[in-house]
Protein backbone atom coordinates (compact mmCIF):
# COMPACT_ATOMS: atom_id res chain seq x y z
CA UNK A 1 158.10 229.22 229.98
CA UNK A 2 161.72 229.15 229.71
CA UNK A 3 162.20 229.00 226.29
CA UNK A 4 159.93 232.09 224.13
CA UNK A 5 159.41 229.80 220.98
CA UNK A 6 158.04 227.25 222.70
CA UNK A 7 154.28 227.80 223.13
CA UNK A 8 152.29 224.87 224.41
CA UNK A 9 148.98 226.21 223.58
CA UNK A 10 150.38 226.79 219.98
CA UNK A 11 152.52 223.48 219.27
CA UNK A 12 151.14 220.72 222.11
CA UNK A 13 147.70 221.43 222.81
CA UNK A 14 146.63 220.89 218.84
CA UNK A 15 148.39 218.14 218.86
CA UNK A 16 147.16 215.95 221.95
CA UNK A 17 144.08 214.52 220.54
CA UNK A 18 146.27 213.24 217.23
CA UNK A 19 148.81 212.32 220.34
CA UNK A 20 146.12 210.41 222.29
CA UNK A 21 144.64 208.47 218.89
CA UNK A 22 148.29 207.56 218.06
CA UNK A 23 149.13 206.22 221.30
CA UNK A 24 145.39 204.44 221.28
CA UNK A 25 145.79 202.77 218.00
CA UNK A 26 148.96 201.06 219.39
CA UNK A 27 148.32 200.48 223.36
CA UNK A 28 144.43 199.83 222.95
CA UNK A 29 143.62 200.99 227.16
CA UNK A 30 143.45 203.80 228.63
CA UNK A 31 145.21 203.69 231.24
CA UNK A 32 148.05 202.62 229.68
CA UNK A 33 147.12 205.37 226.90
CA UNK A 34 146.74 207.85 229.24
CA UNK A 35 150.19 206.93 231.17
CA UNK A 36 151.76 207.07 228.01
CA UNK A 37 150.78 210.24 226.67
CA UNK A 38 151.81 211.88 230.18
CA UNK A 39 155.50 210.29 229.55
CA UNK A 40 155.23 211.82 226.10
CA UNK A 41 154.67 215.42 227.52
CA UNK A 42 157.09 215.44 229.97
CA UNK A 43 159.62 214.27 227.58
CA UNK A 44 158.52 216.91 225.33
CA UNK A 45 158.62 219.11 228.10
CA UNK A 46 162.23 218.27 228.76
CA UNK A 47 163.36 218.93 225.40
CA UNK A 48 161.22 221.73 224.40
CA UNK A 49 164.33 223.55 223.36
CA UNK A 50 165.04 220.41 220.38
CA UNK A 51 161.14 220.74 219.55
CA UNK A 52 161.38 224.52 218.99
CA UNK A 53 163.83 224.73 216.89
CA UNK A 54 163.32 221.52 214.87
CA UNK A 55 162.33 221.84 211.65
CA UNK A 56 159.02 220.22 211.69
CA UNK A 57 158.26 220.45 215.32
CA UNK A 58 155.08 218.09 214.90
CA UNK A 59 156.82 215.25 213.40
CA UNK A 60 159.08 215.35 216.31
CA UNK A 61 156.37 215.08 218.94
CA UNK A 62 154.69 212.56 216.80
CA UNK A 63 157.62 210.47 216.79
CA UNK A 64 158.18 211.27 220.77
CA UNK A 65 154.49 210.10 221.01
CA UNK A 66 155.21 206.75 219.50
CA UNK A 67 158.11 206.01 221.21
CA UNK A 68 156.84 206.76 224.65
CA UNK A 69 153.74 203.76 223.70
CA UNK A 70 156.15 201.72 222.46
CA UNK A 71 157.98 202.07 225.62
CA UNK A 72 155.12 201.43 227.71
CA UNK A 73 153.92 197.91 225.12
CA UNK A 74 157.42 196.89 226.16
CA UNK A 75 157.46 197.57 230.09
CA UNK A 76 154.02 196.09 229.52
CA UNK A 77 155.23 192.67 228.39
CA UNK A 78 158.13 192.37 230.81
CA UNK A 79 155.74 192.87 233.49
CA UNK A 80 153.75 190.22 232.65
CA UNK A 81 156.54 187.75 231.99
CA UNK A 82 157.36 188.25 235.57
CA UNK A 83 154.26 188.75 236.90
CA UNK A 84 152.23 185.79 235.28
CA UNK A 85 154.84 183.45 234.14
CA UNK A 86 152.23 180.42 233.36
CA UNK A 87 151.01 182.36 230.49
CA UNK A 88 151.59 180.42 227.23
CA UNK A 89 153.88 182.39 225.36
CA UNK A 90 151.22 184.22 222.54
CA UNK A 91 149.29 185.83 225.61
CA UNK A 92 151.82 187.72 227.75
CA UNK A 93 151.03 190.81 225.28
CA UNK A 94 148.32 192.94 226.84
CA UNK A 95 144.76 190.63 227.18
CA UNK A 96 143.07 193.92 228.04
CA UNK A 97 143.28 195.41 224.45
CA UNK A 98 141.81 191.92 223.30
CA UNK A 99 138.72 193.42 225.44
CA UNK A 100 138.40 196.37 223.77
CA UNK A 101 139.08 195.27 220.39
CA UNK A 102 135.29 194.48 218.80
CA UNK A 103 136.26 192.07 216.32
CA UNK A 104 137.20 188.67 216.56
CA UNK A 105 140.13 189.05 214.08
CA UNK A 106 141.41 192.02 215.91
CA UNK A 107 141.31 190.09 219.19
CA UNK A 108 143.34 186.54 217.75
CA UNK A 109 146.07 188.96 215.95
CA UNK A 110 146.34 191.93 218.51
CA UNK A 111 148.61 190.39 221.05
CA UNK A 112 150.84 188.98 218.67
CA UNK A 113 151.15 192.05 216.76
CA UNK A 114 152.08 194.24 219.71
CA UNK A 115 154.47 191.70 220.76
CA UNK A 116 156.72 191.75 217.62
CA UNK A 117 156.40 195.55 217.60
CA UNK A 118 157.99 195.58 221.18
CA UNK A 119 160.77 193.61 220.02
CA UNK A 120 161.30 195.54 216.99
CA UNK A 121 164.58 197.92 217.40
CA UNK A 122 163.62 201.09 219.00
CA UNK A 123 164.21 203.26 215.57
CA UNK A 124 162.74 200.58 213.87
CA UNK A 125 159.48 200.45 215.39
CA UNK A 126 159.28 204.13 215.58
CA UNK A 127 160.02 204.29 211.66
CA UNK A 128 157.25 201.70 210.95
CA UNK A 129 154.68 203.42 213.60
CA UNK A 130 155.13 206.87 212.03
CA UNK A 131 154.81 205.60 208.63
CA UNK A 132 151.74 202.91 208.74
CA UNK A 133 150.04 204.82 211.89
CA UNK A 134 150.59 208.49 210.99
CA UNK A 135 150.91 207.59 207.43
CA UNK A 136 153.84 209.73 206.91
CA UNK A 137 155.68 210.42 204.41
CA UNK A 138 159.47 209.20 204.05
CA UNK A 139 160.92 213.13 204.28
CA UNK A 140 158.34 213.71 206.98
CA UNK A 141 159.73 210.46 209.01
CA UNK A 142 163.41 211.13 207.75
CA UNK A 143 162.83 214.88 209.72
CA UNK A 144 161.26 213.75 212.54
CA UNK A 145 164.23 211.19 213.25
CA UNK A 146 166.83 213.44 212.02
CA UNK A 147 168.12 210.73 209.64
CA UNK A 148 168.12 211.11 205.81
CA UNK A 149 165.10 210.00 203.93
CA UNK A 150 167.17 206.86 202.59
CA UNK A 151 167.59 205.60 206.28
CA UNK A 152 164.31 206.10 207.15
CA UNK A 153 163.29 203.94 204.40
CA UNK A 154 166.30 201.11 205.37
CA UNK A 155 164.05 201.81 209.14
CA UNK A 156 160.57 200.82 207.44
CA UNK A 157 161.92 198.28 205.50
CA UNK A 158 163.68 197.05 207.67
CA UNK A 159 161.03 196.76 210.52
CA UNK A 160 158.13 195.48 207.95
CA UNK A 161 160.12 192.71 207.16
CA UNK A 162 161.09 192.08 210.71
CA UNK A 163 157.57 191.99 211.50
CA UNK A 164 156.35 189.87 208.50
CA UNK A 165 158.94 187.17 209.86
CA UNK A 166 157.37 187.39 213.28
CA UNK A 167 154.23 187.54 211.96
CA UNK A 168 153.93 184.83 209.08
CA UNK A 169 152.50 182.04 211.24
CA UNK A 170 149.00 183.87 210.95
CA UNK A 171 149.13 183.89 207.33
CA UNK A 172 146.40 181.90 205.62
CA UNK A 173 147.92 179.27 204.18
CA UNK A 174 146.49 178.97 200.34
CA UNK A 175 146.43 174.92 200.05
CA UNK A 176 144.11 175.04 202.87
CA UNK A 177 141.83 177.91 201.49
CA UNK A 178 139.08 176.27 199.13
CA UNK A 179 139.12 178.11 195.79
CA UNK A 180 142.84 179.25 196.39
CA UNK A 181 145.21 177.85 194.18
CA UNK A 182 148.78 179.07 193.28
């Protein structure tokens, strides 16, 4: 295999169905989930050497994982800038996740979620995946970026409020919410 500590059926193969929910839980079609995961092996494959020897070898291929969806969420969107330019702004995100999604929540906010994620900074987005999709800990993310655990945290913070700018037009606004008051 080129490399003696790295073992596929030891470090990948245990991993791939927590790689395939991961990249689910932010693509939302399989296709695209399935395209992405690929990307996410080879690159692991590429730099099995790095994964072998890093200190929490999971973590890394977690955070390889994430980036290769996030990668594919943002080729997604510029293809369908290009592609379907008529689109009103809020739907260039992926409409086929707003298929799959069962509720009607999921389906208004999906789109408009992924989109800010895709804009997010590449470390960034990766920080705030790992830690509100694999609910990692700050010393598990700060590994698996090969940052300290303070810059992870700037990374989360950083991103969350990024995204709650993007984000705030869907907050319910309380003057308008009957029994709400301030």
């Amino acid at each position: 295999m080129g490399n003696p500590a790295f073992d596929y059926d030891s470090l990948i193969k245990p991993l791939e169905p927590r790689m395939m929910r991961t990249i689910w839980r932010i693509l939302r079609e399989k296709p695209a989930a399935e395209d992405a995961l690929q990307d996410a092996l080879a690159v692991i494959w590429k730099k099995r050497g790095t994964v072998a020897r890093h200190p929490n070898p999971p973590a890394l291929i977690l955070r390889i994982t994430i980036a290769s969806a996030v990668d594919s969420l943002r080729k997604t969107r510029r293809r369908l800038r290009h592609e379907v330019p008529g689109l009103p702004k809020d739907r260039r995100a992926d409409d086929s996740a707003d298929r799959a999604a069962g509720k009607a929540e999921e389906r208004r906010f999906r789109p408009a979620i992924l989109q800010a994620v895709g804009r997010l900074p590449r470390r960034q987005a990766e920080a705030v995946l790992l830690r509100i999709i694999e609910e990692l800990s700050y010393e598990e993310i700060a590994r698996a970026m090969g940052c300290t655990e303070a810059t992870a945290r700037v990374h989360v913070m950083r991103g969350k409020a990024a995204l709650a700018r993007r984000l705030a037009r869907f907050r319910p606004d309380p003057a308008r919410q009957p029994g709400l008051k301030e």
